[in-house]
N, C-alpha and C. Protein backbone atom coordinates (compact mmCIF):
# COMPACT_ATOMS: atom_id res chain seq x y z
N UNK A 1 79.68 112.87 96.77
CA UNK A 1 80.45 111.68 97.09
C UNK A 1 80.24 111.32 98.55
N UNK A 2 80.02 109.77 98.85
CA UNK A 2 79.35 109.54 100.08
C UNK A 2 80.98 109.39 100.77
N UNK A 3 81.29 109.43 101.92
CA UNK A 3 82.26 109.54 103.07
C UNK A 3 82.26 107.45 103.29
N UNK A 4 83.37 107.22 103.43
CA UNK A 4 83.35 106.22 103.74
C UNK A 4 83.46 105.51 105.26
N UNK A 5 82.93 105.09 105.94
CA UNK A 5 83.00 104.49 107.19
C UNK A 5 83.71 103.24 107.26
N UNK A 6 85.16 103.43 108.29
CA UNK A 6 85.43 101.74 108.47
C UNK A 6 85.26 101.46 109.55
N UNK A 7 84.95 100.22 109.40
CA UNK A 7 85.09 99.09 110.56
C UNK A 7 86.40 98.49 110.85
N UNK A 8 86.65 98.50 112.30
CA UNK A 8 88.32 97.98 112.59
C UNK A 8 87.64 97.53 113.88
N UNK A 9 89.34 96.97 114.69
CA UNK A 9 88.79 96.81 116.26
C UNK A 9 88.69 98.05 116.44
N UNK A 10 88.21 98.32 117.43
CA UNK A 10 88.21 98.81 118.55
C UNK A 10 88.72 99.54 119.24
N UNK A 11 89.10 100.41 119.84
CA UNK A 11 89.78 100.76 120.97
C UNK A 11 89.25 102.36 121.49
N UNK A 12 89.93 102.37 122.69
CA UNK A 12 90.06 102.98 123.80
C UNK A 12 90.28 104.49 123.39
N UNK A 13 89.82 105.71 123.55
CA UNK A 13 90.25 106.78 123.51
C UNK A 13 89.34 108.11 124.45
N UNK A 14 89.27 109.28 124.98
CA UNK A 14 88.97 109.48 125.49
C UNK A 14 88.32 111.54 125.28
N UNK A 15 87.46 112.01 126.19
CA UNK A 15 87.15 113.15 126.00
C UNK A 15 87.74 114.08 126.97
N UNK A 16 89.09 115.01 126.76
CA UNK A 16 89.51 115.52 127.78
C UNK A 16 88.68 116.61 128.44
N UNK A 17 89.58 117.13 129.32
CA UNK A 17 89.10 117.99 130.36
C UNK A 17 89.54 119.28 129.39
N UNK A 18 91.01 119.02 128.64
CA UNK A 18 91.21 120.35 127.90
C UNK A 18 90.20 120.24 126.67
N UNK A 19 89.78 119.25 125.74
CA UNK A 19 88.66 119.61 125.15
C UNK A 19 88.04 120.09 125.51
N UNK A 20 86.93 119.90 126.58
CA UNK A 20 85.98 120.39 126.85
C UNK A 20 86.03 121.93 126.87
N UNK A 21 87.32 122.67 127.73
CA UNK A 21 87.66 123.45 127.81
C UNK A 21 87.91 124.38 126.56
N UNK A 22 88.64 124.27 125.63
CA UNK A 22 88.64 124.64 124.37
C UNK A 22 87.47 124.60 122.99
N UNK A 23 86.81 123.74 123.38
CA UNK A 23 84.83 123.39 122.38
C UNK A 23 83.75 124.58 124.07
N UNK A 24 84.18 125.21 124.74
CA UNK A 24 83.02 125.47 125.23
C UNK A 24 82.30 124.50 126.01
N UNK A 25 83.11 123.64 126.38
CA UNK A 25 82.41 122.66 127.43
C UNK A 25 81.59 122.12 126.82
N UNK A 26 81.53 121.56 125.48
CA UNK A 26 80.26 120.82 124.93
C UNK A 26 80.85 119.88 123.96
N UNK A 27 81.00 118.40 123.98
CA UNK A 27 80.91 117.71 122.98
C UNK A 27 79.63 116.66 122.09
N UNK A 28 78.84 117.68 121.11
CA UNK A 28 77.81 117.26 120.41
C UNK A 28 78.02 115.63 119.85
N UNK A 29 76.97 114.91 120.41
CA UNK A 29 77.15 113.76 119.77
C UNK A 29 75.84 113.47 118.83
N UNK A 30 76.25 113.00 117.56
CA UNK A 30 75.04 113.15 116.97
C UNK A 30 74.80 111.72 116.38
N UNK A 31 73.15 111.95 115.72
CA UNK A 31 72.53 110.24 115.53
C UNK A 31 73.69 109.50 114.34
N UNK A 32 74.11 110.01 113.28
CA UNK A 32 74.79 109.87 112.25
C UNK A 32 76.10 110.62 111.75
N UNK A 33 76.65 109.72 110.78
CA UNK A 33 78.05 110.69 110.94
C UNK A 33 77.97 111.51 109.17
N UNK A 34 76.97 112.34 110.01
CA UNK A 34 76.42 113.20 108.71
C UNK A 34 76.39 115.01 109.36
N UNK A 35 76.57 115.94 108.64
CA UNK A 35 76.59 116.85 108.79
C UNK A 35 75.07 117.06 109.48
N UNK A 36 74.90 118.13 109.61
CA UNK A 36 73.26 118.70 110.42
C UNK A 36 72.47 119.03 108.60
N UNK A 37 73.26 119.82 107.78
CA UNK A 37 72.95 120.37 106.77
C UNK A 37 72.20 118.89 106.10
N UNK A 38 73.31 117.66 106.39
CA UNK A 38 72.54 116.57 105.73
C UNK A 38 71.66 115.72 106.60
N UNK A 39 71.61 116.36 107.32
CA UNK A 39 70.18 115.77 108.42
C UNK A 39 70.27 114.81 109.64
N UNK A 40 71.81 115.21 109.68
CA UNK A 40 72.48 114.94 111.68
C UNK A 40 71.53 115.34 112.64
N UNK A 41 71.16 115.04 113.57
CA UNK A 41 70.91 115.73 114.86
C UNK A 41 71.45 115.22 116.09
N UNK A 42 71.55 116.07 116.65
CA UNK A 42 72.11 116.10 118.30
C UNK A 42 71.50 115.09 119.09
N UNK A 43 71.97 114.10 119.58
CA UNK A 43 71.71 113.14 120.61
C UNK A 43 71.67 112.94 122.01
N UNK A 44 72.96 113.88 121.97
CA UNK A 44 73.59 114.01 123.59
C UNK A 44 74.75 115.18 123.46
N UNK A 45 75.15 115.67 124.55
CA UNK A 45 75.90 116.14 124.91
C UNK A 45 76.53 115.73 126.09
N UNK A 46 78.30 115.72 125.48
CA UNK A 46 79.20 115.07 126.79
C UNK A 46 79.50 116.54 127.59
N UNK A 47 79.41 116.86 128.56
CA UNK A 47 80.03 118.09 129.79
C UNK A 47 81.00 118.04 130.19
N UNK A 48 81.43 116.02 130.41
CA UNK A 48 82.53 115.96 131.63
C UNK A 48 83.16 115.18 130.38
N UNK A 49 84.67 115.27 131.33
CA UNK A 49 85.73 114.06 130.74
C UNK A 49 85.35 112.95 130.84
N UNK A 50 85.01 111.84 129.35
CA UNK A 50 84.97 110.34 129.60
C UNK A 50 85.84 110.00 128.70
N UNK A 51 86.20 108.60 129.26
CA UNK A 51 86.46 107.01 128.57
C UNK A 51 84.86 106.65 127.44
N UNK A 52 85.79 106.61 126.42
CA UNK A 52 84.72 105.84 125.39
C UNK A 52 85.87 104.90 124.60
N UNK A 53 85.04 104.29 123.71
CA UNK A 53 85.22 103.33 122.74
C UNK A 53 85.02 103.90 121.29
N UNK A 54 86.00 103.82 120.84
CA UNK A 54 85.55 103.83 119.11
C UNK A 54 85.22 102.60 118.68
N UNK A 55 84.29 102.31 118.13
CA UNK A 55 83.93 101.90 117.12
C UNK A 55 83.86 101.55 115.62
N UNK A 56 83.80 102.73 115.19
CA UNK A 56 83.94 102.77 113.60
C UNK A 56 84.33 104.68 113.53
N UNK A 57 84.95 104.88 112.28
CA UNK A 57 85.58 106.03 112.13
C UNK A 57 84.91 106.13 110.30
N UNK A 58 85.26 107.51 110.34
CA UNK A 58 84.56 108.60 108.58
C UNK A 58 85.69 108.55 108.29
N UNK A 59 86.19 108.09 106.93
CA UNK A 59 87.52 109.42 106.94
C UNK A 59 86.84 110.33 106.01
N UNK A 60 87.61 111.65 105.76
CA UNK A 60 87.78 112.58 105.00
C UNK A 60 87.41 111.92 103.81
N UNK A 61 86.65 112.80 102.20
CA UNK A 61 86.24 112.34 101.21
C UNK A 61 87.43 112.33 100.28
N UNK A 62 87.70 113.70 101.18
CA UNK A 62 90.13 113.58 99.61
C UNK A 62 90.80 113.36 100.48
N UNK A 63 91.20 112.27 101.58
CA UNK A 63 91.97 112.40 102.40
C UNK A 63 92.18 111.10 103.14
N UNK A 64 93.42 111.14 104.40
CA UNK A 64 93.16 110.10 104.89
C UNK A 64 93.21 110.30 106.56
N UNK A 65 92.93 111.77 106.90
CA UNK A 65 92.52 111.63 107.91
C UNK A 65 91.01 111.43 108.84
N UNK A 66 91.06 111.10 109.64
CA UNK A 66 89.68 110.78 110.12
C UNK A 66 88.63 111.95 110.22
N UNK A 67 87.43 111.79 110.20
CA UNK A 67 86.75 113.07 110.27
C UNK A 67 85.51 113.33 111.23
N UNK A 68 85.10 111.76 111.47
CA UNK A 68 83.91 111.49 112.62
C UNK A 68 84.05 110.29 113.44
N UNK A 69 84.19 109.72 114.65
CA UNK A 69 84.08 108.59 114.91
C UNK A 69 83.13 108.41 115.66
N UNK A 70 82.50 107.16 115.16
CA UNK A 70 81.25 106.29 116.60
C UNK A 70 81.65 105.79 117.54
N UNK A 71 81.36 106.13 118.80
CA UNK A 71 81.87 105.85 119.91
C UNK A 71 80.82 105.36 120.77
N UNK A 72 81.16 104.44 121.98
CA UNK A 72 79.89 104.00 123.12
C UNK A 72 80.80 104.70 123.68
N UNK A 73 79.66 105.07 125.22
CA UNK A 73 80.48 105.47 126.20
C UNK A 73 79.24 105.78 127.36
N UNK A 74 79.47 105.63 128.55
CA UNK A 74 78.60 106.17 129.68
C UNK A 74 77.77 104.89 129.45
N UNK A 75 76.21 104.23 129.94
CA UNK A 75 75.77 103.26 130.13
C UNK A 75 74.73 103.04 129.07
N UNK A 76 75.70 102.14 127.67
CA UNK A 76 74.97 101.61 126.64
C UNK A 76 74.67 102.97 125.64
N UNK A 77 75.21 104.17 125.63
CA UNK A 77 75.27 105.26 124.85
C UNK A 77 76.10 104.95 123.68
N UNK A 78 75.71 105.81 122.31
CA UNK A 78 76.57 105.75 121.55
C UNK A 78 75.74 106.96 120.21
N UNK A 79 76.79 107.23 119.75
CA UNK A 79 76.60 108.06 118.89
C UNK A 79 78.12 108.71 118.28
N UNK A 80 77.71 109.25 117.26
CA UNK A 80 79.34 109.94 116.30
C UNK A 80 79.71 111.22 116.71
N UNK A 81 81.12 111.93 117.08
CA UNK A 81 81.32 112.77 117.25
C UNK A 81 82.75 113.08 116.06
N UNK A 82 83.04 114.24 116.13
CA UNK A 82 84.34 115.27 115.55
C UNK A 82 85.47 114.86 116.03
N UNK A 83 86.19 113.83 115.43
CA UNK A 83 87.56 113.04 115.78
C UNK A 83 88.53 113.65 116.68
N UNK A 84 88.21 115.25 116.04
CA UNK A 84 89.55 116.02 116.90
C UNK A 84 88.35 116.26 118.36
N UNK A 85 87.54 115.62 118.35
CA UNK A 85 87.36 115.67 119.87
C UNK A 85 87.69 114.93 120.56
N UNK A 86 87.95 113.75 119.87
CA UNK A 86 89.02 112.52 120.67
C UNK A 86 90.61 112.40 120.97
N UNK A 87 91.07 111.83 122.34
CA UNK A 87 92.33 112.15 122.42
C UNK A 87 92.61 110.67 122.52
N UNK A 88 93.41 110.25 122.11
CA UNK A 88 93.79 108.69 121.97
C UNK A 88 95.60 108.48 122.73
N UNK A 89 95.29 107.69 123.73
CA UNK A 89 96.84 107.20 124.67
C UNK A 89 97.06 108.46 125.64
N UNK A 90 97.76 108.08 126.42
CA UNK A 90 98.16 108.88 127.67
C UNK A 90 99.20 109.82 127.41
């Protein structure tokens, strides 16, 4: 069963300093919001705390929480990361 992707606005959310801290200082961003097993690969890696943009979000295949979102961020970057790597509002 394919994962569904929506499209919404937009908004604002961000990569903390305690993420980073808790993932090992690494947030994998990859070409697709597909597992590696289904033929994801690594694009970038975030180090520091940023401001990004979501874009579009996965949810879950039995569920309704989120599971990947596409994000821009840094200059004209973009790629999907692990939702719970995003922290959304202050």
């Amino acid at each position: 069963m394919v994962n569904k992707v929506e499209n919404f606005e937009p908004y604002q959310a961000s990569i903390s300093k305690q993420t980073l801290i808790e993932w090992n200082g690494i947030v994998s961003v990859w070409n697709s919001p597909k597992s590696p097993l289904e033929g994801a690969k690594v694009v970038d890696e975030i180090r520091e705390p940023a401001e990004v943009m979501v874009v579009e979000e996965q949810q879950e295949t039995y569920g309704l929480k989120r599971k990947r979102a596409k994000i821009k961020y840094g200059e004209g970057r973009e790629g999907w990361v692990l939702s719970d790597a995003l922290t959304v509002g202050k």
